[in-house]
Protein backbone atom coordinates (compact mmCIF):
# COMPACT_ATOMS: atom_id res chain seq x y z
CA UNK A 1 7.86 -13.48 4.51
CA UNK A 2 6.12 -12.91 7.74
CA UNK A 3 7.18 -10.61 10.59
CA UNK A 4 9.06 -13.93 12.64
CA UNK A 5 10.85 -14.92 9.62
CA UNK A 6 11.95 -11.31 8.71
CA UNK A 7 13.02 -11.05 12.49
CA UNK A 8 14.46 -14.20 12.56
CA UNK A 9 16.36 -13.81 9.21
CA UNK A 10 17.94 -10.18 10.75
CA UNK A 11 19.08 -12.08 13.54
CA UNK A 12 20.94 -14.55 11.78
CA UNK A 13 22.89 -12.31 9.21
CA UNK A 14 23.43 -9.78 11.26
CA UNK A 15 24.85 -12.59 13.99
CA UNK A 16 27.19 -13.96 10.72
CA UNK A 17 27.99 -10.44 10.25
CA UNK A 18 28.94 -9.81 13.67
CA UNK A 19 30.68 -12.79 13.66
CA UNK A 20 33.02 -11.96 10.76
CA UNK A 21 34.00 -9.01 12.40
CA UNK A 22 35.03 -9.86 15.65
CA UNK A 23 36.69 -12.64 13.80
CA UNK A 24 38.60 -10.77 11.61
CA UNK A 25 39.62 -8.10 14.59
CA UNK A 26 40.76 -11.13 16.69
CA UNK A 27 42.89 -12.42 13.43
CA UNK A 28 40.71 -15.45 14.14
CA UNK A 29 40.34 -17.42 10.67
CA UNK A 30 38.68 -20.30 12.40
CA UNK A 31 35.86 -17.94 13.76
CA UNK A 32 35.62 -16.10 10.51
CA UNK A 33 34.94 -19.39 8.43
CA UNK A 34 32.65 -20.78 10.80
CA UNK A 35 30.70 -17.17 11.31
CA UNK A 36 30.46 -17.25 7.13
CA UNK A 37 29.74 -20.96 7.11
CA UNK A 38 26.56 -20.26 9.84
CA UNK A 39 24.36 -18.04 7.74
CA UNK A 40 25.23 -18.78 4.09
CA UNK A 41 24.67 -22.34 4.32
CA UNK A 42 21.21 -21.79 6.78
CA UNK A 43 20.14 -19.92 3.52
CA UNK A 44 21.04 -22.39 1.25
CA UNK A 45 19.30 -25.14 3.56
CA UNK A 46 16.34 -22.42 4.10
CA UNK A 47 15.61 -21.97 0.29
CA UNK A 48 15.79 -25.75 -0.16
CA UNK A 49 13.44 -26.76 2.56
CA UNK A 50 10.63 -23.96 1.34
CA UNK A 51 11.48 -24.71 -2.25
CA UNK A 52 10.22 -28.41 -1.64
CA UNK A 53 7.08 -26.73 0.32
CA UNK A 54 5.95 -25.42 -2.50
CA UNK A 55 6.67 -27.70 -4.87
CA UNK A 56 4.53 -30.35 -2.78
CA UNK A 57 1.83 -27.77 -2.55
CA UNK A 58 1.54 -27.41 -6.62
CA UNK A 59 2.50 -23.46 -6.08
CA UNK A 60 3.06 -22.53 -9.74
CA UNK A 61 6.59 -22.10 -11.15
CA UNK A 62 6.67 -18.57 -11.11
CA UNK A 63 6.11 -18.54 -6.73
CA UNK A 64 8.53 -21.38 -6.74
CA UNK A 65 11.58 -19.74 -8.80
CA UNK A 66 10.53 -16.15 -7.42
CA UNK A 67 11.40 -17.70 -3.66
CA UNK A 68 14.73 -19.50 -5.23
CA UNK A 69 15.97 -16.07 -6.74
CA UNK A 70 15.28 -14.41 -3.07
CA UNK A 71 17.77 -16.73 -1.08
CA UNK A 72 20.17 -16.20 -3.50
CA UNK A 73 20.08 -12.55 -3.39
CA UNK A 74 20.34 -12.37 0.45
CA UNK A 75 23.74 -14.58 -0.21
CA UNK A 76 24.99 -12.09 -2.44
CA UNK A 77 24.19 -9.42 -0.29
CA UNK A 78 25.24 -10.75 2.93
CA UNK A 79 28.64 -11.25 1.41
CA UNK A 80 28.87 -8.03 0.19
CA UNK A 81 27.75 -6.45 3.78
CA UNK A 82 30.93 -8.73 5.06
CA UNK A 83 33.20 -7.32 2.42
CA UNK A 84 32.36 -3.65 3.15
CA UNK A 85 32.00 -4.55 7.41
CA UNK A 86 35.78 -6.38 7.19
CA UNK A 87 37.51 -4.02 4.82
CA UNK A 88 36.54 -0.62 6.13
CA UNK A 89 36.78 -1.70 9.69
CA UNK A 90 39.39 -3.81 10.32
CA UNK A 91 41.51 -4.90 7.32
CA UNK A 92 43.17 -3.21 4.59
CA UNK A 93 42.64 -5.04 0.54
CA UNK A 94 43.14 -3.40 -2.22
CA UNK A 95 40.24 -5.47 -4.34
CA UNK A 96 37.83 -5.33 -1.73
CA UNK A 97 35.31 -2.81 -3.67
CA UNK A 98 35.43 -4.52 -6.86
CA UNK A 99 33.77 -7.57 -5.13
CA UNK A 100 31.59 -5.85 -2.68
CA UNK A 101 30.20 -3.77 -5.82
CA UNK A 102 30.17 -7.05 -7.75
CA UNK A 103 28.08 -9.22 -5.00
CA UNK A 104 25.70 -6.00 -4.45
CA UNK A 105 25.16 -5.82 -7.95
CA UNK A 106 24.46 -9.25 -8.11
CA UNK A 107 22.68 -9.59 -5.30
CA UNK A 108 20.36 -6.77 -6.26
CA UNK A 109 19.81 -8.30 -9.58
CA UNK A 110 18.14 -11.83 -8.08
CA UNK A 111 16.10 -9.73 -5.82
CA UNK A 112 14.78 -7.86 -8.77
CA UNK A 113 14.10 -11.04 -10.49
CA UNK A 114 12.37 -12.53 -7.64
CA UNK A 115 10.09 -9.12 -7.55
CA UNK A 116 9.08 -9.61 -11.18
CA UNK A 117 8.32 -13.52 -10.69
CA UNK A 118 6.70 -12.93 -7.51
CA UNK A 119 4.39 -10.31 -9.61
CA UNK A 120 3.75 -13.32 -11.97
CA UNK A 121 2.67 -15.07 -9.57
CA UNK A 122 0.16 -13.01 -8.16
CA UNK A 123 -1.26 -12.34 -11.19
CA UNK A 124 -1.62 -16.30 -11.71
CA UNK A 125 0.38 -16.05 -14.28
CA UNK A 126 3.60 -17.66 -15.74
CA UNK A 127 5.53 -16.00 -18.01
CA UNK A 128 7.70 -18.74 -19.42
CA UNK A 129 10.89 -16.54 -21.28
CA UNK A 130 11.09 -14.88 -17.50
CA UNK A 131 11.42 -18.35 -16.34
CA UNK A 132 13.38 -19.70 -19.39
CA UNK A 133 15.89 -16.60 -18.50
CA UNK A 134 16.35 -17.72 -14.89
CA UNK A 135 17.02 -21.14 -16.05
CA UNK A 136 19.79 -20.35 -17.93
CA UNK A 137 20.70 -17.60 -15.27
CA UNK A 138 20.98 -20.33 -12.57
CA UNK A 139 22.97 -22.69 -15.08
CA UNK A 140 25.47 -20.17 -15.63
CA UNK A 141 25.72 -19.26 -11.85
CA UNK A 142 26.25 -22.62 -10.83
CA UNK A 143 29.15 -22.39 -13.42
CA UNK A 144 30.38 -19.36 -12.09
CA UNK A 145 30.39 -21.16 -8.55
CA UNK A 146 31.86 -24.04 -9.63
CA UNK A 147 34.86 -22.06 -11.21
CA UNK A 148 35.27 -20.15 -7.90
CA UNK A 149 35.23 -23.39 -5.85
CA UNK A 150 37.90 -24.65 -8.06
CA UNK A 151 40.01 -21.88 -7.96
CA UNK A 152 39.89 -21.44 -4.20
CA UNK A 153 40.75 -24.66 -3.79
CA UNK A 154 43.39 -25.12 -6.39
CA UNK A 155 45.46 -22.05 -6.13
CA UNK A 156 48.12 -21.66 -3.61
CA UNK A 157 47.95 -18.12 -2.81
CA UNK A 158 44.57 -18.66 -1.53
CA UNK A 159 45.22 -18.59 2.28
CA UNK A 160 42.15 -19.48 4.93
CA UNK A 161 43.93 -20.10 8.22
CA UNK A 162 46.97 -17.41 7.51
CA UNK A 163 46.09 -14.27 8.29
CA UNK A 164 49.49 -12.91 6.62
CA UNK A 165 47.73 -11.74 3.49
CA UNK A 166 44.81 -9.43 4.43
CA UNK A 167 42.63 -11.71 1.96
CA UNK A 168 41.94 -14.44 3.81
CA UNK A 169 38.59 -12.48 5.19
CA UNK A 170 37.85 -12.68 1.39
CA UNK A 171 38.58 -15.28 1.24
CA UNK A 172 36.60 -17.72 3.88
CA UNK A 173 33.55 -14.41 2.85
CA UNK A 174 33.62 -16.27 -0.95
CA UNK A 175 33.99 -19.84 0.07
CA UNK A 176 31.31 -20.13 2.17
CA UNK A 177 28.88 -17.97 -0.35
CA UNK A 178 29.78 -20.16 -3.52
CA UNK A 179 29.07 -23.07 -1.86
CA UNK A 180 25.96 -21.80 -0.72
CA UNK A 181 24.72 -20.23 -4.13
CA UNK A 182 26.17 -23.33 -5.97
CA UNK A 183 24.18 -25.59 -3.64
CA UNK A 184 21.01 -23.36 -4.24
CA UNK A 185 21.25 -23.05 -7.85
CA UNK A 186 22.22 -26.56 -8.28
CA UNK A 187 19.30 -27.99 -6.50
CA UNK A 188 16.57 -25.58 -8.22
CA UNK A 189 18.20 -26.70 -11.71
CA UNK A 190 17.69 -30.33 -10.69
CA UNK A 191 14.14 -29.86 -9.21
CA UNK A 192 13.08 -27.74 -12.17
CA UNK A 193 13.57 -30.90 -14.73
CA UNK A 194 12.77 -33.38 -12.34
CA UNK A 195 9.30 -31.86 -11.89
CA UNK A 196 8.62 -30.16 -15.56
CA UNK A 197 6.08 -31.34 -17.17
């Protein structure tokens, strides 16, 4: 990443994050959705668009997945930041830590992974259990998102646009960032077979 895109990249999560608070002080679901809408989904479209870069520029597999496993750690991470930011600030939720430990953890995690790729990389060198393990690491996460897309759409105590149960910060927090990591994981799993060897 160079200095711009660092800057740039602040700018926008910390806007989202900003976002989701003043949201959630105004009891404004609207605001909150569209504030975790703006930088999840600019991540997902962000790690698409340089994904494809480097894929028409023959980077090797290890550069390419290292980049993939960065975006999604900054979603995890950025929802975790909104989970702590909401629920110590403004709104009171039991469950809140569990999740924000969860999404840190996880987020952490595909950060790690992106290190150990990137190092790969660098060495010219492509280490292909590493990338076998992220394979099947993106496969189940896509799972995982689908499952949470399902259930926030399915079950009825799922409120977005009530603000009568202090979840629905959660909520619009995990809609927005399943959709994003699904759409992420789901594109790298396609362009990984479409362009294997």
């Amino acid at each position: 990443m160079t200095a711009f895109s660092i800057i740039g990249w602040a700018l926008v999560l910390g806007l989202g994050l900003a976002g989701v608070y003043f949201s959630a002080v105004a009891g404004e679901p609207l605001g909150l959705l569209a504030s975790a809408a703006f930088p999840t989904l600019l991540l997902a479209l962000a790690a698409i668009s340089e994904r494809r870069g480097l894929v028409r520029s023959a980077a090797a597999p290890s550069r390419i997945e290292s980049v993939t496993a960065r975006y999604m750690g900054l979603v995890w991470l950025w929802g975790a930041a909104a989970l702590v930011l909401v629920y110590v600030l403004v709104l009171s939720w039991r469950e809140w830590p569990h999740f924000s430990a969860a999404f840190a953890g996880a987020g952490v995690l595909c950060l790690g992974f992106s290190a150990l790729l990137a190092k790969d990389a660098a060495r010219g060198h492509d280490d292909a259990t590493l990338l076998r393990l992220g394979r099947y690491l993106g496969i189940g996460q896509l799972a995982g998102m689908i499952v949470t897309l399902t259930g926030l759409a399915i079950d009825p105590d799922k409120e977005f646009l009530h603000t009568g149960d202090a979840d629905w910060a959660g909520n619009g927090i995990f809609l927005f960032g399943a959709l994003a990591l699904a759409v992420i994981s789901a594109h790298a799993l396609i362009d990984a077979k479409k362009n294997s060897p």
